[in-house]
N, C-alpha and C. Protein backbone atom coordinates (compact mmCIF):
# COMPACT_ATOMS: atom_id res chain seq x y z
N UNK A 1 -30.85 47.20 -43.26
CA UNK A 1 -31.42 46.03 -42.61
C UNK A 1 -32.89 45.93 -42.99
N UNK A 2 -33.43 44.82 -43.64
CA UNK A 2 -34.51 44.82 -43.85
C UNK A 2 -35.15 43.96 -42.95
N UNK A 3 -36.62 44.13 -42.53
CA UNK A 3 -37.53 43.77 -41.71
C UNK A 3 -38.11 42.28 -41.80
N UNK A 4 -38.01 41.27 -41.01
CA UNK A 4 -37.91 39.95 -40.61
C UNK A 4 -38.82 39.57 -40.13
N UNK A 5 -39.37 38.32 -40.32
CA UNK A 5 -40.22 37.61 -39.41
C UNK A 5 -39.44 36.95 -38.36
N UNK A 6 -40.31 36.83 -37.12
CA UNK A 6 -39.59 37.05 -35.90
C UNK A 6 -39.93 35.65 -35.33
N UNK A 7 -40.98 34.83 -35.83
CA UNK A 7 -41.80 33.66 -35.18
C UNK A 7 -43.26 33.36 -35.72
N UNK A 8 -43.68 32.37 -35.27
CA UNK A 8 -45.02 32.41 -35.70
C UNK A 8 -45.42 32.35 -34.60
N UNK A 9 -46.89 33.60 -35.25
CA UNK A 9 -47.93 34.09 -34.44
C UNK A 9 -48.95 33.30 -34.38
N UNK A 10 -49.34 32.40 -35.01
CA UNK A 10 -50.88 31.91 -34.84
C UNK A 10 -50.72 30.68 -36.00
N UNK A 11 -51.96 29.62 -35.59
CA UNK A 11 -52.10 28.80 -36.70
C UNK A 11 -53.27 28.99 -36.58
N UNK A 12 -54.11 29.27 -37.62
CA UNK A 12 -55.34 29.16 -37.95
C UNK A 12 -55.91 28.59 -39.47
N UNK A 13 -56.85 27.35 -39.14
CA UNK A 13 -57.39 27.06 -40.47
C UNK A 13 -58.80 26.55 -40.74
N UNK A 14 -59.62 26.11 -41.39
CA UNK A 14 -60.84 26.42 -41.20
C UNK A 14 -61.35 24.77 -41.28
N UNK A 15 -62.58 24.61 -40.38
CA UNK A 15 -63.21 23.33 -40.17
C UNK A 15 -64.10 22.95 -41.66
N UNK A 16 -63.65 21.25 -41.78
CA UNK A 16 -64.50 21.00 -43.21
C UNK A 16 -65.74 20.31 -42.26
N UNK A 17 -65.82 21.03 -40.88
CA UNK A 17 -67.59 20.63 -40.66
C UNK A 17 -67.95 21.28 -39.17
N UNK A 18 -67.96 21.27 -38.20
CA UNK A 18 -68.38 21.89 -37.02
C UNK A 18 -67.29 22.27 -36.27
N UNK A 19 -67.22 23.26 -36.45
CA UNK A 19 -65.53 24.36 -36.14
C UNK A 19 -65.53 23.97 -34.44
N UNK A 20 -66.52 24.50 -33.44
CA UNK A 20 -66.82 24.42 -32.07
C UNK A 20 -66.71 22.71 -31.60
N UNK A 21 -66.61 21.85 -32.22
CA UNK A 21 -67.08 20.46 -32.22
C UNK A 21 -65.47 19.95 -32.33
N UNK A 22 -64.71 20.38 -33.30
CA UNK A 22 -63.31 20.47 -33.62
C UNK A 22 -62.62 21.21 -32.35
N UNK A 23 -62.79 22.15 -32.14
CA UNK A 23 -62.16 22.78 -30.69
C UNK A 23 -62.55 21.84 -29.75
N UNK A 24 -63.41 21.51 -29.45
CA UNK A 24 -63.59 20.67 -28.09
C UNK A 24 -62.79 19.31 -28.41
N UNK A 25 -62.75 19.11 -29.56
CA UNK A 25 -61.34 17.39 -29.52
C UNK A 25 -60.33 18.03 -29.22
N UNK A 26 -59.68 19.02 -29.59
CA UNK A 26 -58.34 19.25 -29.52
C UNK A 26 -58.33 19.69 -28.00
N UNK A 27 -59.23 20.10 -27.97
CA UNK A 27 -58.90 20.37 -25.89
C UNK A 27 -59.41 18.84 -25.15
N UNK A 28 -60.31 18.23 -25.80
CA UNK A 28 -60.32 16.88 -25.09
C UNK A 28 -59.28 15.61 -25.24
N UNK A 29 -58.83 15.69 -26.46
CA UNK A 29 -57.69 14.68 -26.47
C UNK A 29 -56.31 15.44 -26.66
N UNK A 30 -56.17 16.28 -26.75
CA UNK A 30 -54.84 17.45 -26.49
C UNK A 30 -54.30 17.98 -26.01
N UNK A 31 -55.43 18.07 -24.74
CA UNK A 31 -55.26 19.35 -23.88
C UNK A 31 -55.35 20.65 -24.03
N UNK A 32 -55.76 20.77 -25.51
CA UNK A 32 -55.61 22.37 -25.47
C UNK A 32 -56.36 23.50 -25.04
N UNK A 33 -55.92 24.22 -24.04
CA UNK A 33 -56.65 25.39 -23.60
C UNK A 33 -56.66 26.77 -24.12
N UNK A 34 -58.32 25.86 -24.38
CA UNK A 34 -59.20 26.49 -25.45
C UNK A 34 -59.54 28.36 -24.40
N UNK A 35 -59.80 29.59 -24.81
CA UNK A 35 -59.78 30.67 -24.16
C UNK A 35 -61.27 30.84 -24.55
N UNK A 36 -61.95 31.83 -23.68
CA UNK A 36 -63.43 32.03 -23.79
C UNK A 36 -63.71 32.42 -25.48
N UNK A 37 -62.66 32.98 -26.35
CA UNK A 37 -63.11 33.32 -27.58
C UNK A 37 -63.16 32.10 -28.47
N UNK A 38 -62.42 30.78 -28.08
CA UNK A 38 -62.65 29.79 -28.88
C UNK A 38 -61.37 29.05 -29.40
N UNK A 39 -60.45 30.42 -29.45
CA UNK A 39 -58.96 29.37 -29.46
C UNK A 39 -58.14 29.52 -28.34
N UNK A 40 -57.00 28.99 -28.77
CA UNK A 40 -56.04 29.12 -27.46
C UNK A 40 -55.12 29.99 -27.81
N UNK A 41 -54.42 30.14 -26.67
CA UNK A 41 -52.77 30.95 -26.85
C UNK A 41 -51.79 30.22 -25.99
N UNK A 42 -51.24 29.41 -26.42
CA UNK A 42 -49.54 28.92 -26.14
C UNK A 42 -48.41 29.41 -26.36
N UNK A 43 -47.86 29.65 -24.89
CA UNK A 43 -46.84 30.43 -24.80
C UNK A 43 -45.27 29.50 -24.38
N UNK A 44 -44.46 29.52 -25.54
CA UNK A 44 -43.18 28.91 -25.52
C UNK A 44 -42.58 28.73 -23.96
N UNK A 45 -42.55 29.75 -23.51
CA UNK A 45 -41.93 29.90 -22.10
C UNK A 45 -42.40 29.15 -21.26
N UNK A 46 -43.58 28.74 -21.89
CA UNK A 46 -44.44 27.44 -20.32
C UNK A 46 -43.63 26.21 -21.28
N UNK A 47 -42.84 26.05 -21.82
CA UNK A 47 -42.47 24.74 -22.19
C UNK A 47 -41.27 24.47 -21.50
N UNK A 48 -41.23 22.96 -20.47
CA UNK A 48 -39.60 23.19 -19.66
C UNK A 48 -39.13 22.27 -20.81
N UNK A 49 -39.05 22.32 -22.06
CA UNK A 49 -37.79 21.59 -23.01
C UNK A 49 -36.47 22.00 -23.34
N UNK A 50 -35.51 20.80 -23.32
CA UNK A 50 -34.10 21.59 -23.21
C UNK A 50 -34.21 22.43 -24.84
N UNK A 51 -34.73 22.50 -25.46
CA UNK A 51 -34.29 23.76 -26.77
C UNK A 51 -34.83 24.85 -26.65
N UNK A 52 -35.69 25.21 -25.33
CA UNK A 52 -35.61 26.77 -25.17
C UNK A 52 -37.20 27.26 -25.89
N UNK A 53 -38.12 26.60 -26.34
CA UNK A 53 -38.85 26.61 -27.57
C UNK A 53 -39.44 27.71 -28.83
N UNK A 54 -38.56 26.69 -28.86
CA UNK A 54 -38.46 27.12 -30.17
C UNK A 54 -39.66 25.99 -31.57
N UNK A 55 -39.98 27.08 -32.75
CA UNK A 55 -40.80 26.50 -33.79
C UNK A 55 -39.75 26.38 -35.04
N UNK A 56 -40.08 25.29 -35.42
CA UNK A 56 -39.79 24.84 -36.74
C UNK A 56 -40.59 25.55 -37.67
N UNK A 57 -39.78 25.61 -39.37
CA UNK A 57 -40.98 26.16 -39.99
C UNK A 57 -40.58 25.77 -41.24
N UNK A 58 -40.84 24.62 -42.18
CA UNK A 58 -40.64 24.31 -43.56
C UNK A 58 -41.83 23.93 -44.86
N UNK A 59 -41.45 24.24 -46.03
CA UNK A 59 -41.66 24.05 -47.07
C UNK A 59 -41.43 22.73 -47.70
N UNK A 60 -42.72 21.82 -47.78
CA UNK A 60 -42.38 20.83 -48.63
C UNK A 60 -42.36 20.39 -49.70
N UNK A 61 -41.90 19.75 -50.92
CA UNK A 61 -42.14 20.08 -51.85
C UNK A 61 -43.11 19.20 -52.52
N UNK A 62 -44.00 19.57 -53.48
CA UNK A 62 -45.55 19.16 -53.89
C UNK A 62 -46.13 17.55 -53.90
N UNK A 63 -44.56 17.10 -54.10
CA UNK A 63 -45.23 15.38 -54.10
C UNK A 63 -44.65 14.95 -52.67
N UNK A 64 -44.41 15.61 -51.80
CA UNK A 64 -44.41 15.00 -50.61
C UNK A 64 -45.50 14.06 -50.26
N UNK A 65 -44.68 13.20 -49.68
CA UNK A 65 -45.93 11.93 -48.73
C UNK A 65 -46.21 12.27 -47.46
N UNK A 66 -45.35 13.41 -47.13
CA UNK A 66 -45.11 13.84 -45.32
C UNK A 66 -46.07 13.61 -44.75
N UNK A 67 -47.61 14.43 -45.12
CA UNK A 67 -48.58 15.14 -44.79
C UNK A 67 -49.62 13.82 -44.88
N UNK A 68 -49.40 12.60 -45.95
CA UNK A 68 -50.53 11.23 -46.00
C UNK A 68 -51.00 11.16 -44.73
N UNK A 69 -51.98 10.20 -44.52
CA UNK A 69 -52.95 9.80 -45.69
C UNK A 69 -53.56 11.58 -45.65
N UNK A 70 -53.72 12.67 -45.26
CA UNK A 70 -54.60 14.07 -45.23
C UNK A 70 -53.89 14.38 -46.60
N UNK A 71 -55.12 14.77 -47.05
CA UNK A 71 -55.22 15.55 -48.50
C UNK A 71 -54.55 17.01 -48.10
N UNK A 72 -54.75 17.70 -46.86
CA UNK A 72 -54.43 19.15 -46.79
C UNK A 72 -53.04 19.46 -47.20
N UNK A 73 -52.79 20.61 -47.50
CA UNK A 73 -51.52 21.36 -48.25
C UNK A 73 -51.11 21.76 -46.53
N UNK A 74 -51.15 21.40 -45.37
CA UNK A 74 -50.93 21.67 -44.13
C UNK A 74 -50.22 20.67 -43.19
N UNK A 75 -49.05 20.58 -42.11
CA UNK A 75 -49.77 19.68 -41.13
C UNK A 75 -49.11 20.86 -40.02
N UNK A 76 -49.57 20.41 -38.90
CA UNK A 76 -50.10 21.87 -38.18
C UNK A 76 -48.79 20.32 -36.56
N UNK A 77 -47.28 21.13 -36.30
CA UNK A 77 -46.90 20.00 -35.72
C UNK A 77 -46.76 20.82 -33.80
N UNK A 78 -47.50 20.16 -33.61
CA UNK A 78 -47.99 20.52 -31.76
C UNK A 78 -46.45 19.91 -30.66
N UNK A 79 -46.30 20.88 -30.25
CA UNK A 79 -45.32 20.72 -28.61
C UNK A 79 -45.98 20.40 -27.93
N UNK A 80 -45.71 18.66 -27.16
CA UNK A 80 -46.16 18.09 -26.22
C UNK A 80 -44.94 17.97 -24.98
N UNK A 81 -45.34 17.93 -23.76
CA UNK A 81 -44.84 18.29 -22.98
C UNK A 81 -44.25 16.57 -22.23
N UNK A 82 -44.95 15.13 -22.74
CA UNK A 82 -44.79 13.98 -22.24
C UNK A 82 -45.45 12.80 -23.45
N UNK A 83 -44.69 12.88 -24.61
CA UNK A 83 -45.23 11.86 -25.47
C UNK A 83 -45.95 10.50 -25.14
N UNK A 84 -44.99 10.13 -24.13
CA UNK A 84 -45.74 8.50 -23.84
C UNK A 84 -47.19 8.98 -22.90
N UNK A 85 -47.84 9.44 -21.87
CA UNK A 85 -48.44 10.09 -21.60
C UNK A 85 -49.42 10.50 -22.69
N UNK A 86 -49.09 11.49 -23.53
CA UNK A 86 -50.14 11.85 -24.28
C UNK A 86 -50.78 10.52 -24.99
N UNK A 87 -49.38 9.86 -25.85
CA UNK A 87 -50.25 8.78 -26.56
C UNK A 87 -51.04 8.01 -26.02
N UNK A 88 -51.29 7.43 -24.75
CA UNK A 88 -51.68 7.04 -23.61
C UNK A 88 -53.07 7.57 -23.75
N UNK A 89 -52.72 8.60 -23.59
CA UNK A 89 -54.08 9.15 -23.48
C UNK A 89 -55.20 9.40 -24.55
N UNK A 90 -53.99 9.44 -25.58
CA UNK A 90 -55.34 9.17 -27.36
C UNK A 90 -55.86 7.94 -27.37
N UNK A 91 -54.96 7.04 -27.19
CA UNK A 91 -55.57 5.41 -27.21
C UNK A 91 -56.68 5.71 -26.31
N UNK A 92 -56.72 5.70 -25.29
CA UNK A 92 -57.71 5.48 -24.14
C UNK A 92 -59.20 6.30 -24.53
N UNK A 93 -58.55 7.65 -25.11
CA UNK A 93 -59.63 8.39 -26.15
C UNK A 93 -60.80 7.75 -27.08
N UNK A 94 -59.84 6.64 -27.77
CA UNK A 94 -60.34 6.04 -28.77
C UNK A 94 -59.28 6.77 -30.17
N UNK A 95 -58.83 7.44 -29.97
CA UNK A 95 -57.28 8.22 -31.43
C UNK A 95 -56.59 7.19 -31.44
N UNK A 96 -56.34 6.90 -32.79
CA UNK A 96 -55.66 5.87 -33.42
C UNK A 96 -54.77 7.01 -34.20
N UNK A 97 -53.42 6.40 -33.29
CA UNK A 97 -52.01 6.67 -33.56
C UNK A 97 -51.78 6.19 -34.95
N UNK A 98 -51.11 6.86 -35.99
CA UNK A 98 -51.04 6.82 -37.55
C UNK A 98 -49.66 6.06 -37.52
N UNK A 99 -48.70 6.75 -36.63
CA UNK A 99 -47.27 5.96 -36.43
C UNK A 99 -46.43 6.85 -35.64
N UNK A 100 -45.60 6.42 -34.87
CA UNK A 100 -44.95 6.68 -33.74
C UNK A 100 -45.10 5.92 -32.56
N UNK A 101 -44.13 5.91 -31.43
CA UNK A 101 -43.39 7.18 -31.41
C UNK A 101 -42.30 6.76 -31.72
N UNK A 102 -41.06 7.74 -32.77
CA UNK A 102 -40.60 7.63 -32.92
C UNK A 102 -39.31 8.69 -32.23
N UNK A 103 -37.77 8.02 -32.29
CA UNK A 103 -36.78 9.00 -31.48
C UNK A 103 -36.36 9.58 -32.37
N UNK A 104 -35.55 10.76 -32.90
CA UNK A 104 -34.87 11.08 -33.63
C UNK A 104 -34.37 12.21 -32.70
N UNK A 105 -32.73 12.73 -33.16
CA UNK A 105 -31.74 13.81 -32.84
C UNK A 105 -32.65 15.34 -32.02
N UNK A 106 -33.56 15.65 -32.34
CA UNK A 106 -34.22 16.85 -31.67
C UNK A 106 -35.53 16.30 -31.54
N UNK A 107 -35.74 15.10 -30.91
CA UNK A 107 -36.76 15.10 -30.18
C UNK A 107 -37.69 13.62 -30.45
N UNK A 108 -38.81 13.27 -29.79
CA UNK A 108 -39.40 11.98 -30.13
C UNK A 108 -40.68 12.90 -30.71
N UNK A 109 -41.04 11.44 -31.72
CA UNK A 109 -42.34 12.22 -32.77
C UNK A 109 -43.83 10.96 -32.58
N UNK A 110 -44.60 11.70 -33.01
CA UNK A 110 -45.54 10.47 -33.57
C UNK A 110 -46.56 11.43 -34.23
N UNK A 111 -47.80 10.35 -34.84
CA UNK A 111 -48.77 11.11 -35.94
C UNK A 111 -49.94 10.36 -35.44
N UNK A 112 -51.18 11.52 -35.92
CA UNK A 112 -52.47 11.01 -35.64
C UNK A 112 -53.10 12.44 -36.15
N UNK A 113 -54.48 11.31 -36.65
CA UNK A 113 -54.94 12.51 -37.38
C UNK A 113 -56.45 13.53 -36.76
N UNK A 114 -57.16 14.60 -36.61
CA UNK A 114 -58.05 14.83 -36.41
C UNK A 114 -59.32 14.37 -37.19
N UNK A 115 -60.71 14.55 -36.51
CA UNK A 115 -61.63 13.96 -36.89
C UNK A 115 -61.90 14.93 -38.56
N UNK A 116 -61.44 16.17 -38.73
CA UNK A 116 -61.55 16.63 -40.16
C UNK A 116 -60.45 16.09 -41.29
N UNK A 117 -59.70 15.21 -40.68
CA UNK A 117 -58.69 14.32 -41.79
C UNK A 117 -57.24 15.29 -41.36
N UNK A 118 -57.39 16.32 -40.97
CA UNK A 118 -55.61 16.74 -40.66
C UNK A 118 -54.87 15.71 -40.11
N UNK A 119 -53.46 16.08 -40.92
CA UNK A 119 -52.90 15.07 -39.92
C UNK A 119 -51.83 16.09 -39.00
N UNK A 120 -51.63 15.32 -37.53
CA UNK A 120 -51.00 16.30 -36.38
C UNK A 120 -50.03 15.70 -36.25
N UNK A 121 -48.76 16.16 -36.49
CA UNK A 121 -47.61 15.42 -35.54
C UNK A 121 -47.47 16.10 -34.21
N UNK A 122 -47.06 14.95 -33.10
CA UNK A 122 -46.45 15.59 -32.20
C UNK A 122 -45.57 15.47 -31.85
N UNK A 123 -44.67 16.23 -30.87
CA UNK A 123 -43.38 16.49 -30.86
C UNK A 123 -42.85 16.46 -29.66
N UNK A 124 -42.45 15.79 -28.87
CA UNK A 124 -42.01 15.91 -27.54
C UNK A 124 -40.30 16.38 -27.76
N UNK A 125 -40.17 17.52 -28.12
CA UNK A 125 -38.66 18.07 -28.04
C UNK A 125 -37.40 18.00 -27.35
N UNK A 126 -36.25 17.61 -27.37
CA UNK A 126 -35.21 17.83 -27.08
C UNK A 126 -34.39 18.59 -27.77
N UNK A 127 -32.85 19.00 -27.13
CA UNK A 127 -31.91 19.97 -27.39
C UNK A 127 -31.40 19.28 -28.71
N UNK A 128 -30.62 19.60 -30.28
CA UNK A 128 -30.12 18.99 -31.00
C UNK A 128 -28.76 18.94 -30.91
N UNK A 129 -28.23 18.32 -30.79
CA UNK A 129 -26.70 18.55 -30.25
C UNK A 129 -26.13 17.16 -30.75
N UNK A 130 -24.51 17.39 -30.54
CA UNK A 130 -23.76 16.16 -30.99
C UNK A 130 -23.80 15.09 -30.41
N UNK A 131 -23.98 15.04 -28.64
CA UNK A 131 -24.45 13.45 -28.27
C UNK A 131 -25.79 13.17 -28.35
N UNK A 132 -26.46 13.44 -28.85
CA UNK A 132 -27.81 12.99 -29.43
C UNK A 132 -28.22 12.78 -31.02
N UNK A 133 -27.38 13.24 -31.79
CA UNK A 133 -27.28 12.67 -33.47
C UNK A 133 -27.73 11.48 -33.49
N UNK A 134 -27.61 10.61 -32.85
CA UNK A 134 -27.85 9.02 -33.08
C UNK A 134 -29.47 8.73 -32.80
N UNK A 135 -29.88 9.38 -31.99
CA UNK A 135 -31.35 9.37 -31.71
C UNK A 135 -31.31 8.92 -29.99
């Protein structure tokens, strides 16, 4: 039996301008709770979604459009806990939604990008199953 990756541990990637300035959007229009060292830690088990949460994890291949308009070789895709709600709350921010929300089979999506050009999908999750194929 050879030795496996089990999940992902961390996303970390580096600011193309004021790293501390970047943390405070993502906890101001995200919610994310940011910890006294500067990032956060999100723990699956605080998620009540019917799939248990679980992370996705794929490879795209080089001429993908997935990731447009962001130049990065990244997109970094966040578990939200109330899509309409959140988007709600970027508009009101002043975040201009890229596109969404959209339904699909495991879950509703939408895109928007950070002030360093990433682009974020988010993900309000559901279970994938056969009466939900249709969206």
């Amino acid at each position: 039996m050879m030795a496996k990756i089990t999940g992902i541990g961390g996303v970390f990637f580096k600011s193309s301008s004021d790293h501390a300035a970047l943390a405070a959007w993502y906890q101001t229009h995200l919610g994310m709770p940011l910890e006294a060292f500067g990032g956060a830690i999100l723990r699956w088990p605080d998620a009540a979604a019917a799939d248990g949460g679980l992370t996705v994890w794929h490879v795209a291949a080089k001429d993908s459009a997935w990731f447009s308009p962001s130049t990065a070789a990244f997109m970094v895709n966040y578990r939200v806990d109330n899509l309409g709600e959140m988007l709600a709350q970027l508009r009101a921010g002043g975040v201009t939604i890229l596109q969404g929300p959209e339904s699909h089979e495991n879950g509703n999506f939408a895109w928007i990008m950070d002030p360093d050009g990433n682009k974020i999908e988010l993900w309000e999750p559901k279970a994938w199953d056969e009466k939900n194929k249709d969206g």
